[in-house]
PDB file of N, CA and C in Angstrom:
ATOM      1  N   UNK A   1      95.414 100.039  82.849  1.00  0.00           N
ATOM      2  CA  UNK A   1      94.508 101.177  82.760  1.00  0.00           C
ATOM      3  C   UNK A   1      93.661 101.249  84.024  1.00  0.00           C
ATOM      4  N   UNK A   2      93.636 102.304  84.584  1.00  0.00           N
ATOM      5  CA  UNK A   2      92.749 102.810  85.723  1.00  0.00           C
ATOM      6  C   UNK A   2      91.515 102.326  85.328  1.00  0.00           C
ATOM      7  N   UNK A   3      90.402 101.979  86.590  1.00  0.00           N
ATOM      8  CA  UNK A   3      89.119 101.523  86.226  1.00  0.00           C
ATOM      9  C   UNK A   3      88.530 102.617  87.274  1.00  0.00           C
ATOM     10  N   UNK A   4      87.041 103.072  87.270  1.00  0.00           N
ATOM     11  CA  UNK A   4      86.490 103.424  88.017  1.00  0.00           C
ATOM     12  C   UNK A   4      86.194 103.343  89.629  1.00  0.00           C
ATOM     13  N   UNK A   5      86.945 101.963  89.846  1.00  0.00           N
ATOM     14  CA  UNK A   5      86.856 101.468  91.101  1.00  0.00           C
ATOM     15  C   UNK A   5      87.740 101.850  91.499  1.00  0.00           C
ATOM     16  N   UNK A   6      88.580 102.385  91.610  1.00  0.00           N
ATOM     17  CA  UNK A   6      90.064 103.274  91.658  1.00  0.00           C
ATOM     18  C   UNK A   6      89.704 104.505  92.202  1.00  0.00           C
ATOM     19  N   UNK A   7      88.750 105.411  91.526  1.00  0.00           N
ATOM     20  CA  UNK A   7      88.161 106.809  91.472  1.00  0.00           C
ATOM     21  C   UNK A   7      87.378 106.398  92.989  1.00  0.00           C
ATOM     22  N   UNK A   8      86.236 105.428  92.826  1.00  0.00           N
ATOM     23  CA  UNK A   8      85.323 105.430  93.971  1.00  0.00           C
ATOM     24  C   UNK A   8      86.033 105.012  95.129  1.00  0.00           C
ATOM     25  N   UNK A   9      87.054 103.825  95.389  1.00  0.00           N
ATOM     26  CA  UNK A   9      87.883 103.708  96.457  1.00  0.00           C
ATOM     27  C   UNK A   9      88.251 104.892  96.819  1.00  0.00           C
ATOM     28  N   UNK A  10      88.895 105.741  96.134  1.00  0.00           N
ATOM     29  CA  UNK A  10      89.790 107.015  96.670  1.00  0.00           C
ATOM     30  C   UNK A  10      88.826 108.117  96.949  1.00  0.00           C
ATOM     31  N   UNK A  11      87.648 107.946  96.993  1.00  0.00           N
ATOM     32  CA  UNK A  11      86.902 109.418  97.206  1.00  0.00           C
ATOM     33  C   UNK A  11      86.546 109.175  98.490  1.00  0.00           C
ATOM     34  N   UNK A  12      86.506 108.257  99.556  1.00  0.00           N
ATOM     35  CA  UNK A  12      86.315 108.357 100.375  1.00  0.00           C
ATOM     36  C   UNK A  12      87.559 108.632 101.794  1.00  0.00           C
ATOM     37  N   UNK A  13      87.362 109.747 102.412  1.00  0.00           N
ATOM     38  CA  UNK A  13      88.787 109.571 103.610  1.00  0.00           C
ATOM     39  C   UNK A  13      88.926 108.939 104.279  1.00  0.00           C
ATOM     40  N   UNK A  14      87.911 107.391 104.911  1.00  0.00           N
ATOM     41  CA  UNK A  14      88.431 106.357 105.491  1.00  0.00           C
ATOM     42  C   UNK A  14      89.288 106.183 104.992  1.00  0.00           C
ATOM     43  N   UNK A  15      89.131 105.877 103.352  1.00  0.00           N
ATOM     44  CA  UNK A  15      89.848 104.718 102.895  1.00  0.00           C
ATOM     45  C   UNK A  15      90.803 105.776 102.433  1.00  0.00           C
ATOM     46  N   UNK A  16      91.440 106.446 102.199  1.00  0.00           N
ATOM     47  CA  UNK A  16      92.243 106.996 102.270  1.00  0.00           C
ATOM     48  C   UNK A  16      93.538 107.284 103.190  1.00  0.00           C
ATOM     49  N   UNK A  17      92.705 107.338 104.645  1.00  0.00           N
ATOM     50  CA  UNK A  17      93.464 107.085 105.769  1.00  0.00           C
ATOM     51  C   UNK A  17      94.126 105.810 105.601  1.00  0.00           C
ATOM     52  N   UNK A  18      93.026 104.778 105.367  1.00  0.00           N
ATOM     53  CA  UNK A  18      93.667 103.147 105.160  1.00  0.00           C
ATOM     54  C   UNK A  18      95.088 103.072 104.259  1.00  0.00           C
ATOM     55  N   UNK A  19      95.132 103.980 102.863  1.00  0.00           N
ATOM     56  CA  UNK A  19      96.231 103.761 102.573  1.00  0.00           C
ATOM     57  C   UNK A  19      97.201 104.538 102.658  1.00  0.00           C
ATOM     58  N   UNK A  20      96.992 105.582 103.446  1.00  0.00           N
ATOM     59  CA  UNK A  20      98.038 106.137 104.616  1.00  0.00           C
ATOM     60  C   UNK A  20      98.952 105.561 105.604  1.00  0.00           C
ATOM     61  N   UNK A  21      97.897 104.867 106.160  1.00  0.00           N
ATOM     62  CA  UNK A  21      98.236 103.775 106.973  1.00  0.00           C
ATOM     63  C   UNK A  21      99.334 102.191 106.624  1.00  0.00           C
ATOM     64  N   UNK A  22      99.121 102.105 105.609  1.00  0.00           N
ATOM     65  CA  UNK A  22      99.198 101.183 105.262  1.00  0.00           C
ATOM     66  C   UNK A  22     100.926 101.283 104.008  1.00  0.00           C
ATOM     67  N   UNK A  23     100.580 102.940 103.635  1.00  0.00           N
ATOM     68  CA  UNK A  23     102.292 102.846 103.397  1.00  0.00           C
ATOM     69  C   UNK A  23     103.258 103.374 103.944  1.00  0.00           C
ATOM     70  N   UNK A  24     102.644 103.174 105.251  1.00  0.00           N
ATOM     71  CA  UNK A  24     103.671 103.338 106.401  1.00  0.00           C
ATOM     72  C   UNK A  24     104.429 102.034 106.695  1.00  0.00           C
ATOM     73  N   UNK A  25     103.559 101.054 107.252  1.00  0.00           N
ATOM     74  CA  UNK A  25     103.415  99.827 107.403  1.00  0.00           C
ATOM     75  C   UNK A  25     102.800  99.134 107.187  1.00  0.00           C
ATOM     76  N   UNK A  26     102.670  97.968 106.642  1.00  0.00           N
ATOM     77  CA  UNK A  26     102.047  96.401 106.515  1.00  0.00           C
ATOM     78  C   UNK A  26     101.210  96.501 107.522  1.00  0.00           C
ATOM     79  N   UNK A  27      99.514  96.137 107.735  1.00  0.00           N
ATOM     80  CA  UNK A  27      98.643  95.698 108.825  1.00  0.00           C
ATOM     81  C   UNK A  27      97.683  94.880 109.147  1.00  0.00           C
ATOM     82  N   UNK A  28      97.191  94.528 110.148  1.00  0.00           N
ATOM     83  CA  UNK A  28      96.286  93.882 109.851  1.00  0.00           C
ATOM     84  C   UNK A  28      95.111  94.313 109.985  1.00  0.00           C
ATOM     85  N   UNK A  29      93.936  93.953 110.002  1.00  0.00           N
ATOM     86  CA  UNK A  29      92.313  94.875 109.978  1.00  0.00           C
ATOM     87  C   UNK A  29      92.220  95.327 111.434  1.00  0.00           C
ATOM     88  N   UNK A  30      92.883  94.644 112.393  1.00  0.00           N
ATOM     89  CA  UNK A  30      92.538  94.762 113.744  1.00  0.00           C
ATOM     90  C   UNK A  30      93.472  95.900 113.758  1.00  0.00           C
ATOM     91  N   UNK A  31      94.608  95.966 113.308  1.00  0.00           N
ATOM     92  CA  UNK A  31      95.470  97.029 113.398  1.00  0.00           C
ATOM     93  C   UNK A  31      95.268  98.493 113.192  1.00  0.00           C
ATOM     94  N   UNK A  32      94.291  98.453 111.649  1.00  0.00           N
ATOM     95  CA  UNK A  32      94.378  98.856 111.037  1.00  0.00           C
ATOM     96  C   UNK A  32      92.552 100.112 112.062  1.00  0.00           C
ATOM     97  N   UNK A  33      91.629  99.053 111.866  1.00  0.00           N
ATOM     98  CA  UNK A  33      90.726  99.503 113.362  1.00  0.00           C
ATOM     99  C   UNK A  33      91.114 100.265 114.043  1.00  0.00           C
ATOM    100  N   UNK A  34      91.946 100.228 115.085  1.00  0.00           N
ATOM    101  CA  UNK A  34      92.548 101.061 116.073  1.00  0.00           C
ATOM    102  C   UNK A  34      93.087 102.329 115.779  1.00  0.00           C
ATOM    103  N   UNK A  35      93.064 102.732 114.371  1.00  0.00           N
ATOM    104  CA  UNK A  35      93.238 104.017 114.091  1.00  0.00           C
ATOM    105  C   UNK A  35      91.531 105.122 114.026  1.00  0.00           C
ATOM    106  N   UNK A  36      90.692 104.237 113.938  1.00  0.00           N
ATOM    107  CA  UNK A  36      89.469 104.495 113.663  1.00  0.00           C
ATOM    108  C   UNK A  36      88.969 104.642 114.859  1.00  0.00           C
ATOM    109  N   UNK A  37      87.528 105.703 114.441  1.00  0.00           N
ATOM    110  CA  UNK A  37      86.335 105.453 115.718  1.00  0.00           C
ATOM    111  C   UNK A  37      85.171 105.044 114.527  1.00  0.00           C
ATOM    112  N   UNK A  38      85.197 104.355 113.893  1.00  0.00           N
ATOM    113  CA  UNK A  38      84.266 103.372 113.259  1.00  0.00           C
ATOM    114  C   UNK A  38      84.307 102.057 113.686  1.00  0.00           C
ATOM    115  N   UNK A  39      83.497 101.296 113.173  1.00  0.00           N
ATOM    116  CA  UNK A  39      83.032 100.026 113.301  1.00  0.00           C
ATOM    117  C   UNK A  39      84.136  98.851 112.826  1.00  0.00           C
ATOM    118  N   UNK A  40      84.451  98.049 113.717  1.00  0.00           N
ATOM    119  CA  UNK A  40      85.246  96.961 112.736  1.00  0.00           C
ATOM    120  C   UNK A  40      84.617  96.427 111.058  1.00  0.00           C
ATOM    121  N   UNK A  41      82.715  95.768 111.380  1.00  0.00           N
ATOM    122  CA  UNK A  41      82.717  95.815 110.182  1.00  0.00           C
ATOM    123  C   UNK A  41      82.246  96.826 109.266  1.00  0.00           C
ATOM    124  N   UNK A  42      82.884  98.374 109.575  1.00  0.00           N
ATOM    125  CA  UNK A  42      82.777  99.352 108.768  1.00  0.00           C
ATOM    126  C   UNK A  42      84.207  99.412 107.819  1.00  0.00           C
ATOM    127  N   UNK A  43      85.184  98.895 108.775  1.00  0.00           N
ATOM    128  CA  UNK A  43      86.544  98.766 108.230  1.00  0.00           C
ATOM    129  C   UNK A  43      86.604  97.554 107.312  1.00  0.00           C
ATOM    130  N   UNK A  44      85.630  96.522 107.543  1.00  0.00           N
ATOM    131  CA  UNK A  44      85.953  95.781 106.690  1.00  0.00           C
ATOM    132  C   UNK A  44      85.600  95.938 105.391  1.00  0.00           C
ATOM    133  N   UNK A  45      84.147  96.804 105.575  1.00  0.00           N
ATOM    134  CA  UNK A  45      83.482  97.109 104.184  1.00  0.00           C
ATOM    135  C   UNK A  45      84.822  97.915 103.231  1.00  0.00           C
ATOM    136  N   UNK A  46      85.528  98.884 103.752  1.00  0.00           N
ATOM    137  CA  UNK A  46      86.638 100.080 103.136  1.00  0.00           C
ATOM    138  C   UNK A  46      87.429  99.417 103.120  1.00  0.00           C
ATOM    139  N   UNK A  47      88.099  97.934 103.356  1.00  0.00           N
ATOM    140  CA  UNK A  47      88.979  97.193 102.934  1.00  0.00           C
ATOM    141  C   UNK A  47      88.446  96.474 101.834  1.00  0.00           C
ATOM    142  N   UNK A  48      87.631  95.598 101.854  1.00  0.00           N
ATOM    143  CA  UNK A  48      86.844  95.123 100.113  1.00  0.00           C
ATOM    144  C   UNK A  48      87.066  96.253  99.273  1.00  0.00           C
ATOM    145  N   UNK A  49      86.453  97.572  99.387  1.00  0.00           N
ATOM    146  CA  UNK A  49      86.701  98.622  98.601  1.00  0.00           C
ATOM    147  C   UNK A  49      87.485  98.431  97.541  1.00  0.00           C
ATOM    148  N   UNK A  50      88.567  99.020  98.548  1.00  0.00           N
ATOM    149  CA  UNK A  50      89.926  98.813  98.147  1.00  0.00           C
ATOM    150  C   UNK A  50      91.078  97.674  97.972  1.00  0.00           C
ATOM    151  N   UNK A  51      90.479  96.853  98.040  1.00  0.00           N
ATOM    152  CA  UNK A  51      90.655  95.185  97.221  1.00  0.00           C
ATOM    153  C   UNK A  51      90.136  95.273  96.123  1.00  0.00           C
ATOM    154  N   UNK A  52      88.845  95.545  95.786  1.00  0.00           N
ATOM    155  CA  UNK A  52      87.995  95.542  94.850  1.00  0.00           C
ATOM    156  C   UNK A  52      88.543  96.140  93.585  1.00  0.00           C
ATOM    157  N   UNK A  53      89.136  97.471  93.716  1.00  0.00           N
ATOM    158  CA  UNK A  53      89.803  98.308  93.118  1.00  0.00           C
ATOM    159  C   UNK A  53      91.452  98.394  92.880  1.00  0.00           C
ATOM    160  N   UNK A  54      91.711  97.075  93.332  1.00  0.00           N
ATOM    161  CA  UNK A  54      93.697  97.109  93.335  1.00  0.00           C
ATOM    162  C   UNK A  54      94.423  97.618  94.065  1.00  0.00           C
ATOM    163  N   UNK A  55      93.402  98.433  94.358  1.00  0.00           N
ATOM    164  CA  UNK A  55      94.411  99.462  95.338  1.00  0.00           C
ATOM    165  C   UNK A  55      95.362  98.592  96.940  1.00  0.00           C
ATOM    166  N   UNK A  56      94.926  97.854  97.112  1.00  0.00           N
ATOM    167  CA  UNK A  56      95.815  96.720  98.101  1.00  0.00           C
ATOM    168  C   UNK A  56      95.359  95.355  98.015  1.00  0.00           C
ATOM    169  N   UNK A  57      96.776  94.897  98.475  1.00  0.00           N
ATOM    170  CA  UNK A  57      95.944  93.022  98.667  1.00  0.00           C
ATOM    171  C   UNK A  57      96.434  92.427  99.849  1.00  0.00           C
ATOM    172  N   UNK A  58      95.860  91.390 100.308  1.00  0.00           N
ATOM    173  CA  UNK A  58      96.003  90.701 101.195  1.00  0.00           C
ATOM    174  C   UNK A  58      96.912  89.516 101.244  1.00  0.00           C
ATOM    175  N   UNK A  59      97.324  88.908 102.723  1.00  0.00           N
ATOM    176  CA  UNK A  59      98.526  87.876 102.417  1.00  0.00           C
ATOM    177  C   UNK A  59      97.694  86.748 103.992  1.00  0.00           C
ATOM    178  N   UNK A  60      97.246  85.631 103.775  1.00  0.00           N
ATOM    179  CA  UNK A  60      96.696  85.550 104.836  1.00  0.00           C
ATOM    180  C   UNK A  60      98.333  84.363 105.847  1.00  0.00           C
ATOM    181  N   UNK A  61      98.187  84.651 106.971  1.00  0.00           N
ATOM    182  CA  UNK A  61      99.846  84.649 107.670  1.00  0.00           C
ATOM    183  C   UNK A  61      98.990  83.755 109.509  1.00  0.00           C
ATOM    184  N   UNK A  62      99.031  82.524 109.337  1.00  0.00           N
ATOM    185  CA  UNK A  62      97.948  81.890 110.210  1.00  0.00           C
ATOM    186  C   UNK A  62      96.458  82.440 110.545  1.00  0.00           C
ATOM    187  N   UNK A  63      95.925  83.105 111.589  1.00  0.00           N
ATOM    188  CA  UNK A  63      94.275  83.406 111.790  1.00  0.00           C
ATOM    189  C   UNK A  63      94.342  84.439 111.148  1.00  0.00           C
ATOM    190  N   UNK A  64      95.928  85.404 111.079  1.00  0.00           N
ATOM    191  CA  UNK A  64      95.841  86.619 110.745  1.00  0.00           C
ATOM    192  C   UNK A  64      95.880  86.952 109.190  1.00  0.00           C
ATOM    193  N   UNK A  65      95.169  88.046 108.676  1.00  0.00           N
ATOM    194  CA  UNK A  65      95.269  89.070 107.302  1.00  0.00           C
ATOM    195  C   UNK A  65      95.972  89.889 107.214  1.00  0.00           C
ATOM    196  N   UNK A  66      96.912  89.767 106.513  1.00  0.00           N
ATOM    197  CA  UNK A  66      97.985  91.446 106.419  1.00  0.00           C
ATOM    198  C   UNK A  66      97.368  92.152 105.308  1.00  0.00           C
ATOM    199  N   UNK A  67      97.509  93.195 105.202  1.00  0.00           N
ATOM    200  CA  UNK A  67      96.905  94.221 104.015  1.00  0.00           C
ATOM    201  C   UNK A  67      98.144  94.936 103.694  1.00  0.00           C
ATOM    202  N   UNK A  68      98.480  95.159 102.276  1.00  0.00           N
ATOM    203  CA  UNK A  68      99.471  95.937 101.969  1.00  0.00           C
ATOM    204  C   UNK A  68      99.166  96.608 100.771  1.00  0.00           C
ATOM    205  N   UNK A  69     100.105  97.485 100.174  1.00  0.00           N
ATOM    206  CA  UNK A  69      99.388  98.453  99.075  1.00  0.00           C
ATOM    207  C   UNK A  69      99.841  97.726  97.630  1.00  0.00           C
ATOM    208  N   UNK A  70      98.780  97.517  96.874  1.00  0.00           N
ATOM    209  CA  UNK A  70      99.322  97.266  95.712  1.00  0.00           C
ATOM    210  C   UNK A  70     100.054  98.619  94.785  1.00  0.00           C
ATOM    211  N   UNK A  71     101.320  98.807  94.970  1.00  0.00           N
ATOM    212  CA  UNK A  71     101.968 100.117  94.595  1.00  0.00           C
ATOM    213  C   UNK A  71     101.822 100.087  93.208  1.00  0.00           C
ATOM    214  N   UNK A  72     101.545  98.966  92.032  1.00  0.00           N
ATOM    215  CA  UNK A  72     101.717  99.351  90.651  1.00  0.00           C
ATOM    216  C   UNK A  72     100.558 100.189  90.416  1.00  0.00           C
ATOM    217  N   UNK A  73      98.958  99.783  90.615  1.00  0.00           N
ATOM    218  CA  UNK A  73      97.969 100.437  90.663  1.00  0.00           C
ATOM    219  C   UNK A  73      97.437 102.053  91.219  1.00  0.00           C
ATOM    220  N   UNK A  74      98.687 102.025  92.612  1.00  0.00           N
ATOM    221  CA  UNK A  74      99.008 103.542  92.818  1.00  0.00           C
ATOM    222  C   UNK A  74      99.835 104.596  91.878  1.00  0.00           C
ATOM    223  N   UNK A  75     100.990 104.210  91.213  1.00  0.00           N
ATOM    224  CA  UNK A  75     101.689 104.446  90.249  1.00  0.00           C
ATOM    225  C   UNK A  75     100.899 105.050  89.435  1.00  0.00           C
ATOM    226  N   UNK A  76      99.955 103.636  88.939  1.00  0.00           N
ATOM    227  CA  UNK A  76      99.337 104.156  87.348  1.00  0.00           C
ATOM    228  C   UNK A  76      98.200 105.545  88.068  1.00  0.00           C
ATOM    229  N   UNK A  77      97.679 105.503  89.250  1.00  0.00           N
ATOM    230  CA  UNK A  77      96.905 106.687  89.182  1.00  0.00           C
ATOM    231  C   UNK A  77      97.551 108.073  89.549  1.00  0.00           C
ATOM    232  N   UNK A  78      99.097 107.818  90.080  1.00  0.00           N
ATOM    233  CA  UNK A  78      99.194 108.808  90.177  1.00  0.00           C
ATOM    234  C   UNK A  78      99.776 109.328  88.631  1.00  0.00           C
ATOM    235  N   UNK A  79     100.103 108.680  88.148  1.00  0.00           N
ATOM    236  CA  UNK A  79     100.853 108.708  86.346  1.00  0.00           C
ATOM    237  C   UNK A  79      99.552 109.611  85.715  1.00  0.00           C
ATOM    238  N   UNK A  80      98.365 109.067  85.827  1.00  0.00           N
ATOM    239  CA  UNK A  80      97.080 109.813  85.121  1.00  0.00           C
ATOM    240  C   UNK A  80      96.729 110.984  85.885  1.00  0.00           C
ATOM    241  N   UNK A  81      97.087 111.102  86.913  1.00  0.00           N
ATOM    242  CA  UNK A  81      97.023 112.432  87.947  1.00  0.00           C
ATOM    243  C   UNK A  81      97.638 113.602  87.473  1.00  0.00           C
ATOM    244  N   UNK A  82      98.842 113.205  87.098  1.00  0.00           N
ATOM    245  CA  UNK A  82     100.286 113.882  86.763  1.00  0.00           C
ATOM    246  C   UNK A  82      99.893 113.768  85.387  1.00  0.00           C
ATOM    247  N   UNK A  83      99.606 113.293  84.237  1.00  0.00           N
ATOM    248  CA  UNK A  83      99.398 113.742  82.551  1.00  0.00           C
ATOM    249  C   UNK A  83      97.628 114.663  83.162  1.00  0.00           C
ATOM    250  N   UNK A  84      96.804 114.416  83.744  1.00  0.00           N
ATOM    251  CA  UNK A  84      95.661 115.933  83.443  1.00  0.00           C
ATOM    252  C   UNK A  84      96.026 117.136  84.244  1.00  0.00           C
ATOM    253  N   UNK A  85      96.905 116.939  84.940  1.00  0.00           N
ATOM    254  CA  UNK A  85      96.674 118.039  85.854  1.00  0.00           C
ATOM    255  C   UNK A  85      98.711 118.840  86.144  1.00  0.00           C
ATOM    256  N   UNK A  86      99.481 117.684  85.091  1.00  0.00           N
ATOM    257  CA  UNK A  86     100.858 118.542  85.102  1.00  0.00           C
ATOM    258  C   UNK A  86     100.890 119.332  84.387  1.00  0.00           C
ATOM    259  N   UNK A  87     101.992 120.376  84.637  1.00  0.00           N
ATOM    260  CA  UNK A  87     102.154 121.489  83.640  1.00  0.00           C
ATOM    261  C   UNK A  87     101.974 120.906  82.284  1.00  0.00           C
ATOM    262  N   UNK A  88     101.066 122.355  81.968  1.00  0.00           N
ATOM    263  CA  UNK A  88     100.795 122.813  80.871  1.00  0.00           C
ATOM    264  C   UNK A  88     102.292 122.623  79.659  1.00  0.00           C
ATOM    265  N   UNK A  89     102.426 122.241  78.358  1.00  0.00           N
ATOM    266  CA  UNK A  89     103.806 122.574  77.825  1.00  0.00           C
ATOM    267  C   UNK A  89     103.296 124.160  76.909  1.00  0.00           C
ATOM    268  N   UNK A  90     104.686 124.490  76.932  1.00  0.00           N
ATOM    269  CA  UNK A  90     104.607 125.489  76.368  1.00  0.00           C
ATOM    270  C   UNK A  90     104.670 125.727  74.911  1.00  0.00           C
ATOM    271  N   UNK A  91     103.816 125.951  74.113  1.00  0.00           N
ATOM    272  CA  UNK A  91     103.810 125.623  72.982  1.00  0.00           C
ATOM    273  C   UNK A  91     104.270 125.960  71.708  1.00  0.00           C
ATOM    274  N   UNK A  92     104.917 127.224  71.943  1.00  0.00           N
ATOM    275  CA  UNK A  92     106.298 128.045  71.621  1.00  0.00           C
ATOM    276  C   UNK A  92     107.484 127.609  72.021  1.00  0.00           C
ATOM    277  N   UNK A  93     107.890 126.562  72.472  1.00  0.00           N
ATOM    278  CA  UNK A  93     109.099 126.455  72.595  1.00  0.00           C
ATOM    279  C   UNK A  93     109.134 124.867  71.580  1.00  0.00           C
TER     280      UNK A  93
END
């Protein structure tokens, strides 16, 4: 079940970009930075975010952090996306 931290991760378009970014390719924060004109630790704050909320996790790979998308948690929101807002059924048929 979707939690609220789901809703608040996704309302922002950093972090949105982030998981744009990110289901393109696997990255790391430094990587992931260089798409930005924000702050590294502005990026880090919108990565907790979205840790916080499922929405991705981390794999740590020597000094470095990879970030990738946790896709089941995307699924389920887009699943609740798609039951409020898919067609209507028709109720005559």
């Amino acid at each position: 079940m979707l939690n609220d931290e789901v809703f608040k991760a996704l309302s922002d378009k950093n972090r949105r970009k982030i998981i744009g970014l990110l289901k393109k390719k696997d990255m790391t924060a430094g990587e992931i930075a260089e798409n930005f004109a924000i702050s590294k630790p502005s990026i880090s704050e919108h990565l907790k975010i979205l840790k916080n909320a499922d929405l991705i996790e981390s794999e740590k790979n020597g000094q470095f952090i990879t970030y990738f998308l946790n896709t089941s948690v995307l699924e389920d929101f887009l699943s609740y996306m798609i039951n409020i807002f898919g067609k209507k059924e028709n109720k005559n048929e």
